[in-house]
Every structure is written in structure tokens, then in C-alpha cells.
Protein backbone atom coordinates (compact mmCIF):
# COMPACT_ATOMS: atom_id res chain seq x y z
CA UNK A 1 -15.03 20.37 -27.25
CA UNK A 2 -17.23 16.75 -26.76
CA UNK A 3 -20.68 16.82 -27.06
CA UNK A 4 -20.43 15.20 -23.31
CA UNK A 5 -18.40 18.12 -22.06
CA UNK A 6 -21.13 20.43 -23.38
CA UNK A 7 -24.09 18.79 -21.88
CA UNK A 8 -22.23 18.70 -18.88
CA UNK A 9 -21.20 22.28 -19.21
CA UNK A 10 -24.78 23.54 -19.77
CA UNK A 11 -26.23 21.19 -17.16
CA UNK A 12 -23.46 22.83 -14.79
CA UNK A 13 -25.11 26.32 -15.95
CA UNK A 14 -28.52 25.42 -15.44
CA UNK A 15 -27.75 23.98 -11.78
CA UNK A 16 -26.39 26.84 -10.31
CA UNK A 17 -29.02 29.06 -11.60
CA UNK A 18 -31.72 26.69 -9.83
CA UNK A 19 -29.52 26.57 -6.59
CA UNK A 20 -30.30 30.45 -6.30
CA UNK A 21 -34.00 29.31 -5.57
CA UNK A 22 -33.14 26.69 -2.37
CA UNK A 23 -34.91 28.65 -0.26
CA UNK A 24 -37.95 28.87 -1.64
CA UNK A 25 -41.07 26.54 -0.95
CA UNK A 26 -41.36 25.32 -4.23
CA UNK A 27 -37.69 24.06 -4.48
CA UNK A 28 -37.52 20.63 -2.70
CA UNK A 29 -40.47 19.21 -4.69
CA UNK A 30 -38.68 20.43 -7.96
CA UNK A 31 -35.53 18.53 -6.93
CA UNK A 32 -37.88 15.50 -6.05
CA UNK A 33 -38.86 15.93 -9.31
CA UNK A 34 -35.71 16.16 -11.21
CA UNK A 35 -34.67 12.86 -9.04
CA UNK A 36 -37.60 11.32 -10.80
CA UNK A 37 -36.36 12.28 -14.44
CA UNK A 38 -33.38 11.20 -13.90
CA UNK A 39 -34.75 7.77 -14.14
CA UNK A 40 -35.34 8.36 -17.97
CA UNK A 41 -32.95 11.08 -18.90
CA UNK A 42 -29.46 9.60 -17.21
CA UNK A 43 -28.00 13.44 -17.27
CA UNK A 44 -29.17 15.08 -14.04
CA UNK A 45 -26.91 15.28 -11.33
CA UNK A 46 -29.12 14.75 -8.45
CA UNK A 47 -26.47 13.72 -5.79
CA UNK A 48 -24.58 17.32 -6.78
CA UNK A 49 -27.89 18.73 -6.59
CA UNK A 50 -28.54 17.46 -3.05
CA UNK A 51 -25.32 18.42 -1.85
CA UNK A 52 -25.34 21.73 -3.40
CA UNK A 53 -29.00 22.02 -2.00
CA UNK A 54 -27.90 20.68 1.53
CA UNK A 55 -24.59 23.04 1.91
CA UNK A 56 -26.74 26.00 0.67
CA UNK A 57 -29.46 25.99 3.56
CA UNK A 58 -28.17 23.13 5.80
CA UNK A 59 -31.36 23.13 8.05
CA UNK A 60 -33.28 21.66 4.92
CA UNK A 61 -31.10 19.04 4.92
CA UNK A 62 -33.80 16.47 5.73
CA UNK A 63 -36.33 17.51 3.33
CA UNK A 64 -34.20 17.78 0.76
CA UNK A 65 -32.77 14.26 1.30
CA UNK A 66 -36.53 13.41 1.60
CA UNK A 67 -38.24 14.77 -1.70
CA UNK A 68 -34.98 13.29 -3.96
CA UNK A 69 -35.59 9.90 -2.17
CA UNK A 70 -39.45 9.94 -2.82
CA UNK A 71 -38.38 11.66 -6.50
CA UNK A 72 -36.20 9.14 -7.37
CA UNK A 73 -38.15 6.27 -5.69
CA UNK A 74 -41.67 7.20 -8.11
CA UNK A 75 -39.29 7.67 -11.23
CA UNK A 76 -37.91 3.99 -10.80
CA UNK A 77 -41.38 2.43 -10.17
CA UNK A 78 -42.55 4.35 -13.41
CA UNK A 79 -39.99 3.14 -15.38
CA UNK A 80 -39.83 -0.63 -13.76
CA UNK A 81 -44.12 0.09 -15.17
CA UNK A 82 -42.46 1.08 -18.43
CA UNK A 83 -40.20 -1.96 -18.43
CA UNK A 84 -42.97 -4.64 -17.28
CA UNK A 85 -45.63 -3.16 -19.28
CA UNK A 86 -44.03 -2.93 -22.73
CA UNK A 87 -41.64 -5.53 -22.29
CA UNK A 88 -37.70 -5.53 -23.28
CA UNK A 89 -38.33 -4.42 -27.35
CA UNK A 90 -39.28 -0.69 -25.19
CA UNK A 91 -36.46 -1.23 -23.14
CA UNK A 92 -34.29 -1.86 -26.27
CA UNK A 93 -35.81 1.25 -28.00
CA UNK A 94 -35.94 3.36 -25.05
CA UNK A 95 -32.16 2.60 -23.93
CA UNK A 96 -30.48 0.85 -27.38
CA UNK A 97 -26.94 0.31 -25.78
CA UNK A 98 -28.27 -0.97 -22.49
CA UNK A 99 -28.40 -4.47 -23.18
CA UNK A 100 -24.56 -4.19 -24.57
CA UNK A 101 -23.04 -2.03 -21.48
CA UNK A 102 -21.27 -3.76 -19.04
CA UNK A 103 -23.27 -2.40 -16.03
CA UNK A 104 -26.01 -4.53 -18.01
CA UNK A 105 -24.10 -8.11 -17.66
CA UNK A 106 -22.99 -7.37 -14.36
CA UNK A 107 -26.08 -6.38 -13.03
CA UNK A 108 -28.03 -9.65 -14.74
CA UNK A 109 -25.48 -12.00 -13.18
CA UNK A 110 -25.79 -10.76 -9.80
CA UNK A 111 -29.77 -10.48 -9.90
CA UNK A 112 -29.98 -13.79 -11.16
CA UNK A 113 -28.42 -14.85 -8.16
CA UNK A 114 -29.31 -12.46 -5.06
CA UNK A 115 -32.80 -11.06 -6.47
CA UNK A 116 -34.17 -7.67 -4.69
CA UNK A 117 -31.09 -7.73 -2.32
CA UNK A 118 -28.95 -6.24 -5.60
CA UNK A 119 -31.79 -3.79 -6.11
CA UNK A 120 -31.28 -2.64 -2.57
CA UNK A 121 -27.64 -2.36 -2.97
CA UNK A 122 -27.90 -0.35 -6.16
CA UNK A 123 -30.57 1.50 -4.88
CA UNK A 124 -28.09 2.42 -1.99
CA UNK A 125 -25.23 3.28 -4.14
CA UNK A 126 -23.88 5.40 -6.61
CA UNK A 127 -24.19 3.25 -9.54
CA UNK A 128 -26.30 2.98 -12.18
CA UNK A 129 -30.21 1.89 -11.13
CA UNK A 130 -31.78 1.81 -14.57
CA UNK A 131 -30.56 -1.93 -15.47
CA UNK A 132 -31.53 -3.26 -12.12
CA UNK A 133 -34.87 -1.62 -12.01
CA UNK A 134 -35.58 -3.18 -15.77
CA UNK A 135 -34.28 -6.76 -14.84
CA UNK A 136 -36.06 -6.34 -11.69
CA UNK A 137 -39.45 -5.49 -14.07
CA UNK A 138 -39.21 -8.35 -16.12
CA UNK A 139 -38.43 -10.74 -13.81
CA UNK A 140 -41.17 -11.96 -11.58
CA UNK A 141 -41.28 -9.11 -8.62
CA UNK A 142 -44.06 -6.87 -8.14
CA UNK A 143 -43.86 -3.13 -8.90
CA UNK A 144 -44.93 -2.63 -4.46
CA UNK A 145 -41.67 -5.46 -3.64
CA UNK A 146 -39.70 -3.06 -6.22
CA UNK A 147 -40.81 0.32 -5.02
CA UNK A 148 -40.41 -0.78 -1.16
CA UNK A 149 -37.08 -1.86 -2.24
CA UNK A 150 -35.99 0.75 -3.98
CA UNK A 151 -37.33 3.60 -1.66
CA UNK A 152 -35.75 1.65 1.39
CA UNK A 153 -32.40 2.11 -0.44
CA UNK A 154 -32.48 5.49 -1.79
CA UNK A 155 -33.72 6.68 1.37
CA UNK A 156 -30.76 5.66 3.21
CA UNK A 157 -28.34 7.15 0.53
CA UNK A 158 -29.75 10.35 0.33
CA UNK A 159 -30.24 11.09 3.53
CA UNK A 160 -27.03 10.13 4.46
CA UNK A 161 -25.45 12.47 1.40
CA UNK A 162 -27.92 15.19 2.75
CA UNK A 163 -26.68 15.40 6.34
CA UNK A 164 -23.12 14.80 5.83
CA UNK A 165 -23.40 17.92 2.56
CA UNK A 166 -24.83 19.86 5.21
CA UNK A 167 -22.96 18.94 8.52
CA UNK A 168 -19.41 18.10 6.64
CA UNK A 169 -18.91 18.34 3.36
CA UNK A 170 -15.47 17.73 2.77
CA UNK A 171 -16.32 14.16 3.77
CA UNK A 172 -17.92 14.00 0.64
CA UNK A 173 -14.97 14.37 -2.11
CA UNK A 174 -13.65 10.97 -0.82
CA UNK A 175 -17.04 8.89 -1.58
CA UNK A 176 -16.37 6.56 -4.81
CA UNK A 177 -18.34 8.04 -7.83
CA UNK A 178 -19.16 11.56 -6.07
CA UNK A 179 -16.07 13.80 -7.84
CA UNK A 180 -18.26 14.11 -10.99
CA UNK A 181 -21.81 14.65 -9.46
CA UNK A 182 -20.29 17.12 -7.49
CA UNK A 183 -18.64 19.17 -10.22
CA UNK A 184 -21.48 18.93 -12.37
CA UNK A 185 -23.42 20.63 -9.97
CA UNK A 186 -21.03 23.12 -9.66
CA UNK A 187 -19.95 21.99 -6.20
CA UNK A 188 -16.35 22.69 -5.10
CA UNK A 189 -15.35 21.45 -2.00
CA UNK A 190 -11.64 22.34 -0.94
């Protein structure tokens, strides 16, 4: 077995033992929280999470969609602080293949041309923020431009994957990059 397939395995594990605590108060700030890590850690699931989260008490739905949007929102403006602060020999210690990785050249052409608009789309989709929200450091923008951005755009994602987890799920399994976050979290959908 890969070292990938047991981080996702154990990941999987650890998921559905927090899903047994959606009810409680405490559990939409944690996922808020985990949306933040996920910023730095790249292994966190959070759009199984929501789902899960959203299909397990479906009148949370909003909050849920909510706390991950805020969570992931303050996790991107503290690494874009990260990024502009230390500079790119952090970002090249902190993530060494990053510069290297596709999603890296394709993400500096199309900020060099559209700006904040690609932050908004990435923001807004299921790809990869981190190289967007470090090009988006170093360039010019300021970290309230970046966090207005990217909280405009994650709101609208999550809360969309929030209602439609908790009004119909099924949708879901047909949204491009969702098949893994969802079995990560432990989510089948039939």
C-alpha cells in the first residue's frame, strides 16, 4: 500500500469519527477551522467534510457552508501574510515542489494576465488555491483586496456545496474534482 493511500485511509478514519459530533455546538467552528488548515496542510478534505456535515443534519446546512467559507477565507489571508511577509525563499521552503507543479505555471500565466479575477475563480472552484493566493501575495494586491476576493469566492462555493449536500446530494457525484473529496470523507452517494 502507498503512503498516499494511507494518509488517505487514516484521514477517511478520522473523518467519520468527527462526523459523529455534527450536532454539537462546537462542531461548525471546528470545521471552520480545519478549512483554515487546509491552507497549509493540503490533506483535509473539507468539501467531503461539508457534504458529509450538510447530509448529516441538513438544517445546518447554512452554517456549515458559513464557518468553512470564513475557515478557509482566514487560512488563505494567513498564508497570502506568510507569502508577502517572508517572501518566495518561505514559499520555496514551505511548499519545495510548488514552483515546479503545473498548477504553478498555469496559475502564473493566467494571473499575469486577469489579476484578482483568477483568484476569484479559484477561490470558486475546486482547484488548488495555494499558488494563486502566493502569486496573489507577492504581486502588488493588498492582503483586504485578497481576503475580499477570496471570501467572495469561497462563499459562493460552499454554500452552494452545502445546500445542494443537504437538499440533493446525488447532484454532487457529477461535479468535476468532487469523487475524491467525497470518498475521503467517507461519503457514498449511490
Amino acid at each position: 500500500m502507498k503512503s498516499t493511500d494511507v494518509t488517505h485511509e487514516m484521514i477517511r478514519k478520522y473523518v467519520v469519527k468527527l462526523e459523529k459530533f455534527a450536532d454539537r455546538i462546537w462542531y461548525a467552528p471546528l470545521i471552520g477551522l480545519l478549512g483554515a488548515l487546509d491552507n497549509f496542510l493540503l490533506v483535509i478534505p473539507n468539501d467531503g467534510i461539508l457534504v458529509a456535515s450538510c447530509m448529516l443534519i441538513p438544517k445546518r446546512w447554512a452554517l456549515f457552508g458559513l464557518t468553512v467559507a470564513i475557515g478557509s477565507t482566514v487560512g488563505a489571508v494567513a498564508l497570502s501574510y506568510m507569502a508577502d511577509s517572508h517572501g518566495l525563499p518561505w514559499v520555496q521552503e514551505y511548499f519545495p515542489a510548488i514552483e515546479t507543479s503545473s498548477v504553478w505555471k498555469w496559475t502564473e500565466n493566467f494571473f499575469e494576465q486577469y489579476g484578482l479575477i483568477v483568484v476569484f475563480a479559484v477561490s470558486a472552484s475546486p482547484l488548488m488555491q495555494q499558488p494563486v493566493i502566493i502569486l496573489s501575495a507577492l504581486s502588488d494586491n493588498t492582503l483586504p483586496e485578497i481576503a475580499a476576493v477570496l471570501f467572495a469566492g469561497r462563499f459562493i462555493k460552499f454554500m452552494l456545496m452545502a445546500y445542494v449536500g443537504s437538499h440533493s446530494p446525488k447532484l454532487l457525484k457529477k461535479i468535476w474534482g468532487m469523487k475524491d473529496e467525497l470518498k475521503d470523507a467517507g461519503v457514498k452517494i449511490d
